[in-house]
C-alpha atoms as a PDB file:
ATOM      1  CA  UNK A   1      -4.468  -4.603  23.935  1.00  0.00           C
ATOM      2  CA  UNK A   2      -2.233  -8.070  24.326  1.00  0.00           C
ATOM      3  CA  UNK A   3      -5.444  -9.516  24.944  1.00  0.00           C
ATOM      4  CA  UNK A   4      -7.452  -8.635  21.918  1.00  0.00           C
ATOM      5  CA  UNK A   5      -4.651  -9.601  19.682  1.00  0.00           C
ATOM      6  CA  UNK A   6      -4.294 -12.934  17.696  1.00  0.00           C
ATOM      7  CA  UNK A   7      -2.286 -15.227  19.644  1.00  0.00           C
ATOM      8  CA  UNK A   8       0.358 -15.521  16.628  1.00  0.00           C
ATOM      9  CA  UNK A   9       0.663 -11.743  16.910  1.00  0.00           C
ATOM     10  CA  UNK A  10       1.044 -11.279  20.919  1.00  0.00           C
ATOM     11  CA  UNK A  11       5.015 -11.408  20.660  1.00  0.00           C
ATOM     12  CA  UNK A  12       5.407  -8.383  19.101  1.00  0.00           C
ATOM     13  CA  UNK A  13       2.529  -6.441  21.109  1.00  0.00           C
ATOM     14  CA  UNK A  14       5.204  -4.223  22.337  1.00  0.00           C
ATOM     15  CA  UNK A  15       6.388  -3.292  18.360  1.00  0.00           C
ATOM     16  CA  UNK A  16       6.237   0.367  17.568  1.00  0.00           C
ATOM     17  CA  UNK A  17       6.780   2.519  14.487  1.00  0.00           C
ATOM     18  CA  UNK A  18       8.443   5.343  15.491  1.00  0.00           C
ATOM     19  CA  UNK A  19       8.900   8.318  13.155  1.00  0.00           C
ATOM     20  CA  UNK A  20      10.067  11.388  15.210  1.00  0.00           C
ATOM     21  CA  UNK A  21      12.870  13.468  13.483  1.00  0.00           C
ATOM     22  CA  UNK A  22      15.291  12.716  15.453  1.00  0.00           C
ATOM     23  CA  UNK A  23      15.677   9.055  15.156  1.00  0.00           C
ATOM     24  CA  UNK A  24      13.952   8.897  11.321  1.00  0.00           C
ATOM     25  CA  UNK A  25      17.279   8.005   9.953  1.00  0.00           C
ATOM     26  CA  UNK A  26      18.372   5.312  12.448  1.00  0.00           C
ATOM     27  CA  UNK A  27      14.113   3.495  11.974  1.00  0.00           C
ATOM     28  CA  UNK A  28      14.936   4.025   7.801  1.00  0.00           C
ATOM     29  CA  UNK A  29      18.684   2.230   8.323  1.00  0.00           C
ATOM     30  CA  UNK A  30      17.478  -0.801  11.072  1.00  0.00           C
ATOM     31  CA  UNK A  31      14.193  -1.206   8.528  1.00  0.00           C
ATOM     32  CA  UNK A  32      16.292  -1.244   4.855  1.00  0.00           C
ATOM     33  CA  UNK A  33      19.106  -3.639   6.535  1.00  0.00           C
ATOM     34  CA  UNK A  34      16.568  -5.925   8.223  1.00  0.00           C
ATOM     35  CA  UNK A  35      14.276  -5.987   4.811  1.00  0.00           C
ATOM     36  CA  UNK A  36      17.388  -6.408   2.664  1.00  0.00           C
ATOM     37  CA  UNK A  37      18.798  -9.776   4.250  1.00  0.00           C
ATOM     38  CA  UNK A  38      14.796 -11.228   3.730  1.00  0.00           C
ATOM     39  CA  UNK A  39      14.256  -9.910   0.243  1.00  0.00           C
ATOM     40  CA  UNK A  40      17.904 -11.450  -0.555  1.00  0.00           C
ATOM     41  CA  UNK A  41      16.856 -14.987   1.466  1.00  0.00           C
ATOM     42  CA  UNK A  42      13.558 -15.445  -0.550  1.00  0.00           C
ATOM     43  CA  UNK A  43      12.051 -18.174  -2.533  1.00  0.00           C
ATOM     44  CA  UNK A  44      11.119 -16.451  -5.511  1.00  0.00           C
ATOM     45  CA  UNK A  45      10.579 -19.818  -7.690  1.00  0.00           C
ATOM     46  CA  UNK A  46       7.750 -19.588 -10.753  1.00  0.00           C
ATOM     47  CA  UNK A  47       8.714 -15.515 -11.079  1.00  0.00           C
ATOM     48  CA  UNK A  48      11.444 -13.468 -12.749  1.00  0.00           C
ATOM     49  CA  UNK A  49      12.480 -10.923 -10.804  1.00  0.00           C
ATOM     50  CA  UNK A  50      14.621  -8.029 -11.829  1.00  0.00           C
ATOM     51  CA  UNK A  51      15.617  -4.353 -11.045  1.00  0.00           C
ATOM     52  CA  UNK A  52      15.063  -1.159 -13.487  1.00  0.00           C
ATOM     53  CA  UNK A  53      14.631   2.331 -13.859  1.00  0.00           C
ATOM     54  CA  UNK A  54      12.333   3.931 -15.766  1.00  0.00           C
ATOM     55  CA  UNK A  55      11.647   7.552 -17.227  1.00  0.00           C
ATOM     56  CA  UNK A  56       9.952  10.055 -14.447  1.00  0.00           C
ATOM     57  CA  UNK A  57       9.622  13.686 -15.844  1.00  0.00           C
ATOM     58  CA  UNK A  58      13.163  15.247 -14.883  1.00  0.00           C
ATOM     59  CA  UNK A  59      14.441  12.125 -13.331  1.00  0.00           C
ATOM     60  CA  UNK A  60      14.754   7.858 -13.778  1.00  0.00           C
ATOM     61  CA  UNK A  61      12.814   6.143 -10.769  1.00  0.00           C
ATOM     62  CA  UNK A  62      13.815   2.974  -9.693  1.00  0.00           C
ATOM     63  CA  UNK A  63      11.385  -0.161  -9.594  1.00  0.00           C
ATOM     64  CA  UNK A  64      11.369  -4.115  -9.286  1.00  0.00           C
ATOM     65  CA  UNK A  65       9.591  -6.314 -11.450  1.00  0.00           C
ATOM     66  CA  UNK A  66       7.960  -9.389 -10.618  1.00  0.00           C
ATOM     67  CA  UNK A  67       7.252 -11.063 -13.405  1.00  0.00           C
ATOM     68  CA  UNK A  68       5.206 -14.935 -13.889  1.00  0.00           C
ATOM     69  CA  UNK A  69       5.925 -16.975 -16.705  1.00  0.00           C
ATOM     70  CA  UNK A  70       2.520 -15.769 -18.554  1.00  0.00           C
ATOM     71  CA  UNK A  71       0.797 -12.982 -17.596  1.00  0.00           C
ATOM     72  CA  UNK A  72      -2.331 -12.170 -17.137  1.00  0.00           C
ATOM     73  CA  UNK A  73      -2.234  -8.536 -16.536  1.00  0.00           C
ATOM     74  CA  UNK A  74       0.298  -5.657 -15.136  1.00  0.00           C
ATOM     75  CA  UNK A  75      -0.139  -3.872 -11.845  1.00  0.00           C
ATOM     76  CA  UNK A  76       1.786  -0.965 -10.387  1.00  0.00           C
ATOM     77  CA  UNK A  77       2.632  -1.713  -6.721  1.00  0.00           C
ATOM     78  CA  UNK A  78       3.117   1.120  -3.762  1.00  0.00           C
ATOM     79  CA  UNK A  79       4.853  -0.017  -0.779  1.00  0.00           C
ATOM     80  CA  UNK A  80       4.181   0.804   2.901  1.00  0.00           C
ATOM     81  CA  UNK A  81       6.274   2.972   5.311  1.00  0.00           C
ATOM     82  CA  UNK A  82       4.528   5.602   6.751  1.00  0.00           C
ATOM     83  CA  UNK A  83       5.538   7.947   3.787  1.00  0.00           C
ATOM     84  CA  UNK A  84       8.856   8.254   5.231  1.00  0.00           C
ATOM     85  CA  UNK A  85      10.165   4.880   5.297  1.00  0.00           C
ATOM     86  CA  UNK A  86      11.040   1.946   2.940  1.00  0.00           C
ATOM     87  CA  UNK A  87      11.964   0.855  -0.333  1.00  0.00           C
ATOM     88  CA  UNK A  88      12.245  -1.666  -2.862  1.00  0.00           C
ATOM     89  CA  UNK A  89      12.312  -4.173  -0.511  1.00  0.00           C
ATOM     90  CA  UNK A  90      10.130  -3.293   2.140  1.00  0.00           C
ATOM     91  CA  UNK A  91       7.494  -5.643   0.841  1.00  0.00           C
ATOM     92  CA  UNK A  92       9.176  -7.616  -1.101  1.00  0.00           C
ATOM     93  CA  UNK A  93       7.162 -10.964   0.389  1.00  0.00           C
ATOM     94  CA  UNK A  94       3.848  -9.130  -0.762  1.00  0.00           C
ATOM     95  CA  UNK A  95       4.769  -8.472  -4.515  1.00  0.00           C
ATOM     96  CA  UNK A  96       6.275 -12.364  -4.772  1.00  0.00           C
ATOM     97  CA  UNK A  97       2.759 -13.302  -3.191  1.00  0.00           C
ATOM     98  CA  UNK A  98       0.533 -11.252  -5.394  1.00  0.00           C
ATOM     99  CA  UNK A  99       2.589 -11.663  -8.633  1.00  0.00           C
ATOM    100  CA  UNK A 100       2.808 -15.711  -8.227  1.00  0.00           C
ATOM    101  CA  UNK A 101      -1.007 -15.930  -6.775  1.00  0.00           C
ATOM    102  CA  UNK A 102      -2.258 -13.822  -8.880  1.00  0.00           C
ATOM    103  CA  UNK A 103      -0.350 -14.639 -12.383  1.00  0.00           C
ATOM    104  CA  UNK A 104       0.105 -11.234 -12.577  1.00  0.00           C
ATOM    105  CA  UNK A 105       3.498  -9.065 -13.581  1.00  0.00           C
ATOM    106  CA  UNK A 106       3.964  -6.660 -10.300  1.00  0.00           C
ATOM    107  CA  UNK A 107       6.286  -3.696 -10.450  1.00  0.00           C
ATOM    108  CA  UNK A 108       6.921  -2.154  -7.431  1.00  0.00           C
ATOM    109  CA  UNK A 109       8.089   1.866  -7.699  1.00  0.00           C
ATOM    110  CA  UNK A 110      10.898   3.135  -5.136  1.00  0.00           C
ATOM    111  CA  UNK A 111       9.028   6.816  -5.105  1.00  0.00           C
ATOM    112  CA  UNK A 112      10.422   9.377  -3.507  1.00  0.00           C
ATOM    113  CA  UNK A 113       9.990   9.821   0.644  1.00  0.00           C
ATOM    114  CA  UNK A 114       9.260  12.300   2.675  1.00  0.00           C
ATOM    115  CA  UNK A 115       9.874  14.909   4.584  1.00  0.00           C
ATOM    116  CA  UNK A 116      12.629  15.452   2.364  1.00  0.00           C
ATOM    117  CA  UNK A 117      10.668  15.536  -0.333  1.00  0.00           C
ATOM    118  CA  UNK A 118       6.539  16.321   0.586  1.00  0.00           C
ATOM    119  CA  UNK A 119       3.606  16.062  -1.529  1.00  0.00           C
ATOM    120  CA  UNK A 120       3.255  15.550  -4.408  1.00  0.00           C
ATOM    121  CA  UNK A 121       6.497  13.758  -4.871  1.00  0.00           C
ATOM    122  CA  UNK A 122       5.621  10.255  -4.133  1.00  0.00           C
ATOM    123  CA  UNK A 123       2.981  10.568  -6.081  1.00  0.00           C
ATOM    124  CA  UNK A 124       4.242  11.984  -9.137  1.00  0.00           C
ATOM    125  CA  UNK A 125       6.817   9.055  -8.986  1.00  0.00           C
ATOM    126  CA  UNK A 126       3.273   6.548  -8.846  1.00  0.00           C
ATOM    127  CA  UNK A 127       1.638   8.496 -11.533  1.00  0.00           C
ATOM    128  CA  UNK A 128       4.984   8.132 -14.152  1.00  0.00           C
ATOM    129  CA  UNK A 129       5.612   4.423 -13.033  1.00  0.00           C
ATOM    130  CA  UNK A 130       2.180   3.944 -13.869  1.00  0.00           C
ATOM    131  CA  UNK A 131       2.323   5.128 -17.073  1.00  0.00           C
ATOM    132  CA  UNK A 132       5.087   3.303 -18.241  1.00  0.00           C
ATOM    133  CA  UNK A 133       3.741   0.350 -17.140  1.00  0.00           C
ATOM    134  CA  UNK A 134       0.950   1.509 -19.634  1.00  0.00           C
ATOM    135  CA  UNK A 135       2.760   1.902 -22.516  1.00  0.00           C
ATOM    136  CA  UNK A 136       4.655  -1.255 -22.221  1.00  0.00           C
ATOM    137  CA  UNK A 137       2.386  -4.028 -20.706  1.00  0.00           C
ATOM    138  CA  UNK A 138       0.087  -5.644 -22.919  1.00  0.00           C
ATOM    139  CA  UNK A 139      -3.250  -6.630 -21.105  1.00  0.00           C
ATOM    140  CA  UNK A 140      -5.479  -4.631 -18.244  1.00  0.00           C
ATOM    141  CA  UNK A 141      -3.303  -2.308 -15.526  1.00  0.00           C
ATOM    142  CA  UNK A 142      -4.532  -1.919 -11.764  1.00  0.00           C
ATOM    143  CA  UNK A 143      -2.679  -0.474  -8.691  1.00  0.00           C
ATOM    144  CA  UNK A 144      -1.691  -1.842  -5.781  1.00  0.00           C
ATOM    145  CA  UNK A 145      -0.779  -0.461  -2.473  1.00  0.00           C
ATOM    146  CA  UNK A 146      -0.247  -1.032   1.206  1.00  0.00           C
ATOM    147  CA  UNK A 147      -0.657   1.109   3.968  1.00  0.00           C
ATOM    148  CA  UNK A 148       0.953   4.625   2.719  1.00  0.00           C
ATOM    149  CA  UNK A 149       1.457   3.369  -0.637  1.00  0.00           C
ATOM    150  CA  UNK A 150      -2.443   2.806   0.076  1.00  0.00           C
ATOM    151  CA  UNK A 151      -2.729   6.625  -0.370  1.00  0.00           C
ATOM    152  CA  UNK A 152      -0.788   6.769  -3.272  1.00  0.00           C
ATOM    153  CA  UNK A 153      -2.372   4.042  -5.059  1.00  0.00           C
ATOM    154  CA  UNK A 154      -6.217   5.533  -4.378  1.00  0.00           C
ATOM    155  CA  UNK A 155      -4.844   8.964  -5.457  1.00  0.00           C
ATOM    156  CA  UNK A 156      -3.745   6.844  -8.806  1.00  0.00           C
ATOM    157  CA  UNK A 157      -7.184   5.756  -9.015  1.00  0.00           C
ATOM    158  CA  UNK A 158      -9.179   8.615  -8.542  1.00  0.00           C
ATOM    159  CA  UNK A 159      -6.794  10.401 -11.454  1.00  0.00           C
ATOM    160  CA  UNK A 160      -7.493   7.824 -13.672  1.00  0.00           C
ATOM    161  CA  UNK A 161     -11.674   8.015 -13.318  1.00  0.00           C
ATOM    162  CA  UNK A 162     -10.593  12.015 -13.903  1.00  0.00           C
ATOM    163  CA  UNK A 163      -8.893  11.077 -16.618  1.00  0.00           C
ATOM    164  CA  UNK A 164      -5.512  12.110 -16.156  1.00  0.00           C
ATOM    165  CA  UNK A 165      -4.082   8.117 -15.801  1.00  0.00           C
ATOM    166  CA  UNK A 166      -4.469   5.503 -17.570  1.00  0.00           C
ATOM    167  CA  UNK A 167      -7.691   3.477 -17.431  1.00  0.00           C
ATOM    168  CA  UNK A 168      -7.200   0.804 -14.556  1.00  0.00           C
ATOM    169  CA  UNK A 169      -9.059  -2.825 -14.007  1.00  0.00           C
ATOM    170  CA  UNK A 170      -9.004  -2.641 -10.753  1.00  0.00           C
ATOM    171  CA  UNK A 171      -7.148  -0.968  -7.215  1.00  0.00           C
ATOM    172  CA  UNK A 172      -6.368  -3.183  -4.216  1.00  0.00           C
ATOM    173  CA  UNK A 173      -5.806  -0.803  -1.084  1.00  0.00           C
ATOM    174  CA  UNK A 174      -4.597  -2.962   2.027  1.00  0.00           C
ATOM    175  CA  UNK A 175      -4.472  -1.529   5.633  1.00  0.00           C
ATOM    176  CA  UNK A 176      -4.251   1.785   3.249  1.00  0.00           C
ATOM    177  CA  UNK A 177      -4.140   5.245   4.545  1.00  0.00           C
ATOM    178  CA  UNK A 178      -7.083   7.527   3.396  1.00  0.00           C
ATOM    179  CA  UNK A 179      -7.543  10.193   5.594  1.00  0.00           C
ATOM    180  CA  UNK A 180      -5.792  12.395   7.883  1.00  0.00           C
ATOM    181  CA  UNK A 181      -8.671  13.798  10.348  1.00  0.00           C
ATOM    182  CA  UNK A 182      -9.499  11.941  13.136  1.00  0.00           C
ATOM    183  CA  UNK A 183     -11.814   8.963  13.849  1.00  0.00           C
ATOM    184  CA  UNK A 184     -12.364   6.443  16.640  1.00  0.00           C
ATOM    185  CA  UNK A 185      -9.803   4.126  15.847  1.00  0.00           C
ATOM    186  CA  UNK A 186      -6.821   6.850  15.809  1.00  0.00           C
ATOM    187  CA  UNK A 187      -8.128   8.188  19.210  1.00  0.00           C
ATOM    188  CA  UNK A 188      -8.460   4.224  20.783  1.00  0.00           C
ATOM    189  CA  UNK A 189      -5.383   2.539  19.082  1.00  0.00           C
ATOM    190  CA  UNK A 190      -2.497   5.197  20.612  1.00  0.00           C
ATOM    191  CA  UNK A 191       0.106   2.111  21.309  1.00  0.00           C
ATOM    192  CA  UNK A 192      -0.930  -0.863  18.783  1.00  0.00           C
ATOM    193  CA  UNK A 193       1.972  -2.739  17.182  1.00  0.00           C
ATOM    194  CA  UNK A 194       3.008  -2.217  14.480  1.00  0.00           C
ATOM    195  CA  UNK A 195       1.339   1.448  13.666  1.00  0.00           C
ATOM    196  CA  UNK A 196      -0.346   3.828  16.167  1.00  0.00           C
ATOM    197  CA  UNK A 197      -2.646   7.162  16.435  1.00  0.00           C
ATOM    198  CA  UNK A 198       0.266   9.266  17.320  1.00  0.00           C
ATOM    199  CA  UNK A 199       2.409   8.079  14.025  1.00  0.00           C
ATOM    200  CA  UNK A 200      -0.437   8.269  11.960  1.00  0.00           C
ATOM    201  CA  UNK A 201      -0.423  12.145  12.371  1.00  0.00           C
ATOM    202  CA  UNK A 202       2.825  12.765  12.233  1.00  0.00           C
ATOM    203  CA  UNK A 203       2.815  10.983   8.670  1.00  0.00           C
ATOM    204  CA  UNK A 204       0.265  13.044   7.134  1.00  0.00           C
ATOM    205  CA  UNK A 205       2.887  16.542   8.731  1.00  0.00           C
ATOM    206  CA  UNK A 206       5.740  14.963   6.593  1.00  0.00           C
ATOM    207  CA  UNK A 207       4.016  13.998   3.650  1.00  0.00           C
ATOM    208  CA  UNK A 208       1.748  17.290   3.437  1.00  0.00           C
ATOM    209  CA  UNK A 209       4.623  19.067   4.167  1.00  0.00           C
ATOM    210  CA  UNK A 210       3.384  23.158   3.610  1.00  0.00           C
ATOM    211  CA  UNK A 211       0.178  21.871   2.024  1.00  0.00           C
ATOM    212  CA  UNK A 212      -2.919  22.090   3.306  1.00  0.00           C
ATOM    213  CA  UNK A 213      -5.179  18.857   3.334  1.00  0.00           C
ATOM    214  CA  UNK A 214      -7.622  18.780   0.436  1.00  0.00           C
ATOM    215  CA  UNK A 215      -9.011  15.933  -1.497  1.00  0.00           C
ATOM    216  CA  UNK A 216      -6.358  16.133  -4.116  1.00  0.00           C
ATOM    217  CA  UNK A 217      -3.973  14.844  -1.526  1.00  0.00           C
ATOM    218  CA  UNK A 218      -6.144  12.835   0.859  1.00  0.00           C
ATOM    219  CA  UNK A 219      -7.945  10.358  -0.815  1.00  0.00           C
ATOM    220  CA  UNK A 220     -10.441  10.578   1.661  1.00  0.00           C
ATOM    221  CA  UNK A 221     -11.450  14.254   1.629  1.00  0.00           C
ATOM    222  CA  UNK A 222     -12.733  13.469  -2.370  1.00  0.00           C
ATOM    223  CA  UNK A 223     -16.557  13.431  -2.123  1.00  0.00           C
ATOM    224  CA  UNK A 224     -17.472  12.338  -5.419  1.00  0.00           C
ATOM    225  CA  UNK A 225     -15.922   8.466  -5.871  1.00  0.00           C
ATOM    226  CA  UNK A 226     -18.480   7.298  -8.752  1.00  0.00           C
ATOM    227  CA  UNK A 227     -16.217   5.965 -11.646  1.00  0.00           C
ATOM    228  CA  UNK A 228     -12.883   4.686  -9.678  1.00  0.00           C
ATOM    229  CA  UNK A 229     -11.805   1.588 -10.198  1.00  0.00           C
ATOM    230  CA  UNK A 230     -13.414  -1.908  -8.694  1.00  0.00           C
ATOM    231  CA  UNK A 231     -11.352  -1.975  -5.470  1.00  0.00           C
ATOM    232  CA  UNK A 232     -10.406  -4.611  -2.669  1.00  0.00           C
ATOM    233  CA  UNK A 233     -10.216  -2.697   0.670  1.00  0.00           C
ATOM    234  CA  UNK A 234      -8.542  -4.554   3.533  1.00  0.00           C
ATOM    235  CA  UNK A 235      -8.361  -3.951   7.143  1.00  0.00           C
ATOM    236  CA  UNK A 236      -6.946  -5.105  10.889  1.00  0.00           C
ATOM    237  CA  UNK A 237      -9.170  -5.292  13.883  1.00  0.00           C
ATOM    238  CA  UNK A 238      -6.819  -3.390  15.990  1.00  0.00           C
ATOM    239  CA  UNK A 239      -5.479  -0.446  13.772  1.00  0.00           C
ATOM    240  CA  UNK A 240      -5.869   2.997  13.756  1.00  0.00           C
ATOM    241  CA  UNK A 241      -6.765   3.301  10.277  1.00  0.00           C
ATOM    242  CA  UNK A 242      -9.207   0.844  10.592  1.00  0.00           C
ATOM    243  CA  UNK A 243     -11.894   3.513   9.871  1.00  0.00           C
ATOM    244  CA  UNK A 244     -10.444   5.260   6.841  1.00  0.00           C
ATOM    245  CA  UNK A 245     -10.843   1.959   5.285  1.00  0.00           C
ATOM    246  CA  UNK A 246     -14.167   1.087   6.755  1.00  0.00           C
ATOM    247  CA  UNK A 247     -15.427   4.712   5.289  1.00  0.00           C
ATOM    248  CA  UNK A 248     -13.839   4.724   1.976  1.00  0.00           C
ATOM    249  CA  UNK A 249     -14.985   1.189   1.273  1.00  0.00           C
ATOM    250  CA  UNK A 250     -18.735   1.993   2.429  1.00  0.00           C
ATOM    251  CA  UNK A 251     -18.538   5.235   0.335  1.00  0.00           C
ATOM    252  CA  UNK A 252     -17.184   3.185  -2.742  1.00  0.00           C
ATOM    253  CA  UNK A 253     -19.775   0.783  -2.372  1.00  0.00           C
ATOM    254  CA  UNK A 254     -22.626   4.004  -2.581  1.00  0.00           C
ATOM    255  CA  UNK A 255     -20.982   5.341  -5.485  1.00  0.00           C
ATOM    256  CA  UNK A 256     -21.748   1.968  -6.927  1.00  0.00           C
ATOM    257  CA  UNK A 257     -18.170   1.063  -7.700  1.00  0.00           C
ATOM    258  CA  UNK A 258     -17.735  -3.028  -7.354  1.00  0.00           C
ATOM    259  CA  UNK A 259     -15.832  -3.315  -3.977  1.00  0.00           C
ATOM    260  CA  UNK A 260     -14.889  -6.297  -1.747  1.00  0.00           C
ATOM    261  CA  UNK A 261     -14.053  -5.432   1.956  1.00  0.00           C
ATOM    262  CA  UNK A 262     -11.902  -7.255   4.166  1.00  0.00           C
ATOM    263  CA  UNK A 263     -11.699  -6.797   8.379  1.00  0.00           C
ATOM    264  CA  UNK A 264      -9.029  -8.950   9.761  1.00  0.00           C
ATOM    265  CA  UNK A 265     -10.166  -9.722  13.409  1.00  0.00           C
ATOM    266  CA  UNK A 266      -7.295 -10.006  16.209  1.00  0.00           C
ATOM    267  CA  UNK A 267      -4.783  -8.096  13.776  1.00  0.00           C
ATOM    268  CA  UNK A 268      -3.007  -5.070  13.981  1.00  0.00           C
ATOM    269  CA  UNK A 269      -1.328  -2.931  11.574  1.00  0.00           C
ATOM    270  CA  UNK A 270       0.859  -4.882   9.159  1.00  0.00           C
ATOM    271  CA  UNK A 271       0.030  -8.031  10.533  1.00  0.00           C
ATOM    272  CA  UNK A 272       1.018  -9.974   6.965  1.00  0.00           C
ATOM    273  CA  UNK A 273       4.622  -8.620   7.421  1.00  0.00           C
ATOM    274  CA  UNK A 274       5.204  -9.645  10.941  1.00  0.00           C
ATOM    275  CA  UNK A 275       4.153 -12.915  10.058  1.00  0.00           C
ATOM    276  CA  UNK A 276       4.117 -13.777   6.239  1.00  0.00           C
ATOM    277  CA  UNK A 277       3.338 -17.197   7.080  1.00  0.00           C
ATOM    278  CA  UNK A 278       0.353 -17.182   9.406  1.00  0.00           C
ATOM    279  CA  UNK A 279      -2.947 -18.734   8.671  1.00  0.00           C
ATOM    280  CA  UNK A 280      -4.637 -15.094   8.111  1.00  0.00           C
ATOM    281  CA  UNK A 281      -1.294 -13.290   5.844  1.00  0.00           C
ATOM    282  CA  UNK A 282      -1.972 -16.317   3.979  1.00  0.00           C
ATOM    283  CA  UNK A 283      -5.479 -15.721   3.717  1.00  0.00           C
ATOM    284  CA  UNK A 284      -4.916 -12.145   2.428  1.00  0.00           C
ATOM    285  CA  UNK A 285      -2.513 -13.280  -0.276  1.00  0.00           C
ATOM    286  CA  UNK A 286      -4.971 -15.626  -1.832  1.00  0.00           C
ATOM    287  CA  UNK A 287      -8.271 -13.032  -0.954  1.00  0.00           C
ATOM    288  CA  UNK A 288      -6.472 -10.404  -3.297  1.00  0.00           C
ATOM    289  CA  UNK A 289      -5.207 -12.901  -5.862  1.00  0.00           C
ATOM    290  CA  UNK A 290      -8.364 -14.118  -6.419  1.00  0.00           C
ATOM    291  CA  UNK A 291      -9.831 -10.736  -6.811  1.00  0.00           C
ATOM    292  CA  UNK A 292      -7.395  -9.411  -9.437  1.00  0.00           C
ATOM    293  CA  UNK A 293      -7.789 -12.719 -11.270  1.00  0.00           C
ATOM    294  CA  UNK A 294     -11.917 -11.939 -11.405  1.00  0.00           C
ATOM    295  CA  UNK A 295     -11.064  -8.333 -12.392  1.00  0.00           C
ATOM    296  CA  UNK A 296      -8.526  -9.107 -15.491  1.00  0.00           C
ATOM    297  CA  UNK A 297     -10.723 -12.427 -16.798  1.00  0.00           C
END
């Protein structure tokens, strides 16, 4: 596996996500301390950025705006973490990125994690950001989301073509998780950085909690995708839900939805995050920049 990686990415061929029970809090501490001290170190020149909560059926739910000087559109933004990990500032570097690239005011939602709190939680939490972003952005609305917040943000999507969100420009799903039955990728990629087979299903057992897979929870299972949103799928080489992606985009494309697809070769799993400023994580930025700018005109 070292030697199919990127040479900018062999140093941390030995990185694992590990999610077992008994060491989830210790990964959620070392992760929100380590993401902290970047979030609070970064250049965030050209955007205003500011904390908030906002109204979520019985509760508030905390987000983070990043905000341009003008602009052009709003987009909610769900972060990675496996469903159980993370928070506001998990991807912090992403949402400066997007927002700045893109000209586009990004508000990231802090929704709810499991296994302490299963499906539909986190998405409930997506689904009210959403629509507060709605009634108080002027200008087209999309959804963003990486890896876990991947799921959430194509769930997002498919309610609004069912009409039970608010119409969206566009979706950008990076390295996003789809699908929780096997494939290829999950069955090769067993100990990739970064993510592996293994923690891929034992995601999908916290966040399903006592529900049973069906297309109302895994993006993936839904057969009928005409209608969604125009959507930017992105991928790594060298992930195990490399074929989710691969799928979903393919099936997008049949159900005639506009879709641009992305395979990073020589990456693995959150390959922008280990290193924000390689060639390629720069590459990403300005690939989904430049498709949100086409989408909102």
């Amino acid at each position: 596996m070292r030697d199919r990686l990127a040479l900018r990415l062999r140093e941390f061929a030995d990185l694992r996500t590990v999610i077992d029970a008994e060491v989830l809090d210790g990964v959620r501490a070392g992760i929100d301390a380590r993401r902290r001290t970047e979030a609070a170190g970064m250049d965030v020149t050209g955007l205003t950025v500011s904390d908030a909560v906002v109204p979520g059926g019985d509760r508030e739910i905390a987000v983070r705006i990043y905000r341009p000087a003008d602009p052009v559109a709003s987009a909610l933004f769900c972060h990675s973490g496996a469903f159980v990990l993370g928070n506001l500032d998990i991807d912090h570097r992403l949402c400066v990125e997007l927002a700045r690239r893109a000209g586009v005011s990004v508000t990231s939602v802090d929704y709810r994690l499991a296994p302490e709190h299963p499906y539909p939680a986190a998405l409930t939490d997506a689904l009210d950001a959403l629509s507060w972003i709605a009634d108080t952005a002027a200008g087209p609305v999309g959804v963003i989301g990486s890896s876990a917040g991947g799921c959430l943000a194509a769930t997002v999507a498919q309610r609004s073509a069912d009409g039970h969100a608010p119409t969206l420009a566009f979706q950008v799903l990076h390295q996003p998780v789809l699908d929780d039955r096997p494939s290829p990728a999950k069955e090769e990629f067993t100990a990739t950085p970064g993510f592996d087979g293994p923690a891929a299903v034992q995601m999908w057992r916290y966040y399903l909690g006592a529900h049973q897979p069906e297309a109302a929870s895994v993006p993936g299972r839904r057969e009928d995708l005409t209608g969604l949103a125009p959507a930017f799928v992105s991928c790594a080489e060298l992930d195990p839900l490399r074929d989710e992606a691969l799928d979903y985009a393919i099936r997008l494309t049949w159900a005639q939805v506009p879709t641009e697809l992305h395979l990073f070769p020589g990456a693995c799993h959150g390959f922008d995050a280990l290193a924000p400023d390689w060639e390629l994580s720069r590459t990403l930025f300005e690939l989904v920049a430049a498709f949100i700018r086409r989408r909102v005109g």
